[in-house]
C-alpha atoms as a PDB file:
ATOM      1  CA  UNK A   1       0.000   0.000   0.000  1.00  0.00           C
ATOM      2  CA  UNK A   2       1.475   3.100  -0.731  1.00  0.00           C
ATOM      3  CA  UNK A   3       1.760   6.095   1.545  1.00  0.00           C
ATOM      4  CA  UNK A   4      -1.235   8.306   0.141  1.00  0.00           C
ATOM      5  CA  UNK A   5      -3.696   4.835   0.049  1.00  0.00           C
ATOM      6  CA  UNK A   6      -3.127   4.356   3.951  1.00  0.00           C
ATOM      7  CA  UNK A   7      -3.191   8.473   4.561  1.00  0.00           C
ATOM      8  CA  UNK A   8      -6.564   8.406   2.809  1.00  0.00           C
ATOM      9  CA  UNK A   9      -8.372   5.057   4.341  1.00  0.00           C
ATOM     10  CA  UNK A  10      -6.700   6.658   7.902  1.00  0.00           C
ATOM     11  CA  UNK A  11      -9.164  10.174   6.734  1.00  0.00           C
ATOM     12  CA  UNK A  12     -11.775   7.751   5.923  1.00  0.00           C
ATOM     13  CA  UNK A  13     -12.046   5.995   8.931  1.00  0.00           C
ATOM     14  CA  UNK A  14     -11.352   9.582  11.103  1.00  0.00           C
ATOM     15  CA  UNK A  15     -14.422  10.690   9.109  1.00  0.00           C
ATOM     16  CA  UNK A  16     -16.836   7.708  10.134  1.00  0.00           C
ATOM     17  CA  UNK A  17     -16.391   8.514  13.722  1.00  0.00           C
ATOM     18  CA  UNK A  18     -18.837  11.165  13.685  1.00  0.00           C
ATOM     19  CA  UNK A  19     -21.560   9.196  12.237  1.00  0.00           C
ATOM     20  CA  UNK A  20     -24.597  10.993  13.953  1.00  0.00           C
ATOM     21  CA  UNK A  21     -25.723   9.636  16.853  1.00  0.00           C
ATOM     22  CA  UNK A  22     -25.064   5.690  16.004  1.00  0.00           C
ATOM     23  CA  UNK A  23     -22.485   3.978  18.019  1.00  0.00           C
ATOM     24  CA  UNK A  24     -20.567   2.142  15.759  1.00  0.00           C
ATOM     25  CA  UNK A  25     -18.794  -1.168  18.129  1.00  0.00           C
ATOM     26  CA  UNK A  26     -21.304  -4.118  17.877  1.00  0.00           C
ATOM     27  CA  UNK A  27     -22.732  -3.274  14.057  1.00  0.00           C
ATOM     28  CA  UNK A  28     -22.311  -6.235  11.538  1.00  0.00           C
ATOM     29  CA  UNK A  29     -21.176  -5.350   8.360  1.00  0.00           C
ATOM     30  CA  UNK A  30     -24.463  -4.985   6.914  1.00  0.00           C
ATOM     31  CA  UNK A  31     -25.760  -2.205  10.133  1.00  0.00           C
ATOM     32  CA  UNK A  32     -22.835  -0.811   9.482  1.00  0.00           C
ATOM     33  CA  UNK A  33     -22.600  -0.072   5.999  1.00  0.00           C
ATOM     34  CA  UNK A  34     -26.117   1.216   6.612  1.00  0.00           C
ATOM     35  CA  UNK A  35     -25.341   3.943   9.087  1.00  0.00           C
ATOM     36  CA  UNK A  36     -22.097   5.431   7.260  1.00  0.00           C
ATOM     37  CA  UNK A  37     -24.204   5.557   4.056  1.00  0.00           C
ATOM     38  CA  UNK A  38     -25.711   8.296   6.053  1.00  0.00           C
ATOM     39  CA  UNK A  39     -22.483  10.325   6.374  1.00  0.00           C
ATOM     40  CA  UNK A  40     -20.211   9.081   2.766  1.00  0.00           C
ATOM     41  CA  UNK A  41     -21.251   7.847  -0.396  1.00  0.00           C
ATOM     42  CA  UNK A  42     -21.899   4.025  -0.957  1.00  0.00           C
ATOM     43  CA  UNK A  43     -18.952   3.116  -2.140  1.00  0.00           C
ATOM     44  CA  UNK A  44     -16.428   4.272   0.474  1.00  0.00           C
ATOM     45  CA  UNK A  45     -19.008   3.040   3.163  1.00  0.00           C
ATOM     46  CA  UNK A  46     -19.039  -0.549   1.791  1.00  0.00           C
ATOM     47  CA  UNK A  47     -15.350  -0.153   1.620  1.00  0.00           C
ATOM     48  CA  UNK A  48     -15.090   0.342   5.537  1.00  0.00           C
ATOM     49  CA  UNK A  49     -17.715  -2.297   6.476  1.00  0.00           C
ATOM     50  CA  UNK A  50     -16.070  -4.951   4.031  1.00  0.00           C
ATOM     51  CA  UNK A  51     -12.664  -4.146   5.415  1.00  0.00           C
ATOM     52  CA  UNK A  52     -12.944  -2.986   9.484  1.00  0.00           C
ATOM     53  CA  UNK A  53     -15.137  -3.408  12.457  1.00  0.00           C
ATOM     54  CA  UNK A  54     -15.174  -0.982  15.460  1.00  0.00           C
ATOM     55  CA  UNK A  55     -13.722  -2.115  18.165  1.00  0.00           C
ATOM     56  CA  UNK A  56     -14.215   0.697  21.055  1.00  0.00           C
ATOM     57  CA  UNK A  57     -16.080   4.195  20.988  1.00  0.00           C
ATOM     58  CA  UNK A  58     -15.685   7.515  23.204  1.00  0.00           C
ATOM     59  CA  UNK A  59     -17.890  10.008  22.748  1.00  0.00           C
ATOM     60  CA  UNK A  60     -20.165  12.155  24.762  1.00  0.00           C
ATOM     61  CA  UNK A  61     -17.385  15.079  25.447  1.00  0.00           C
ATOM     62  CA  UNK A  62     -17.765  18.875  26.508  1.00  0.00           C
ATOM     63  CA  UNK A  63     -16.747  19.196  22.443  1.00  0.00           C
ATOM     64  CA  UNK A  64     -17.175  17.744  19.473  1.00  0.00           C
ATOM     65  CA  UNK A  65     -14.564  15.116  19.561  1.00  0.00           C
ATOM     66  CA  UNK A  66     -15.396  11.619  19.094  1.00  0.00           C
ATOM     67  CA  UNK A  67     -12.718   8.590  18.639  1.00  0.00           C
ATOM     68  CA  UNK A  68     -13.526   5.026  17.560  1.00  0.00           C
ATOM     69  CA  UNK A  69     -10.597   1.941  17.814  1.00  0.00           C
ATOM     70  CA  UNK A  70     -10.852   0.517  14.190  1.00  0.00           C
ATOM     71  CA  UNK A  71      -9.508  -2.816  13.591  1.00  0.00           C
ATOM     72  CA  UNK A  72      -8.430  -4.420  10.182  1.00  0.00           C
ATOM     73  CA  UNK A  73     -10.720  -7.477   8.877  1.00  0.00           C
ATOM     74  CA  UNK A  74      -8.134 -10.424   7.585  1.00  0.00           C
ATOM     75  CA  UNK A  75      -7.661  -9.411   4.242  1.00  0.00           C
ATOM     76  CA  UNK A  76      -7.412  -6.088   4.821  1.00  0.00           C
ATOM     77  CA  UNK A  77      -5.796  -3.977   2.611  1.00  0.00           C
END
């Protein structure tokens, strides 16, 4: 993978934390591909539930910030 594929699925994956409202650890890939649809376009949100699951979630600050653990499905690339 070159440097400017893993810099853009690392924006990609920043960018899905702040799906509205849906906490993103538990979804299958199907729930999940559902609720970024919501935020991306198809593509790129079939792209992240194909390829990670969330693994942990913090949210619920004085701000804006939101984090989510991603972790690579086998195969990932």
């Amino acid at each position: 993978m070159t440097l400017i594929n893993a810099a853009y699925i690392r924006a990609l994956l920043a960018d899905a934390c702040y799906v509205d409202d849906t906490p993103l650890t538990g979804l299958t890939s199907k729930k999940l591909k559902k609720a970024l649809t919501d935020r991306m376009t198809h593509p790129l949100a079939e792209f992240i539930s194909n390829n990670f699951t969330a693994v942990s979630q913090a949210s619920g600050y004085d701000s804006s910030f939101e984090a989510t653990v991603w972790q690579g499905n086998a195969g990932t690339p």
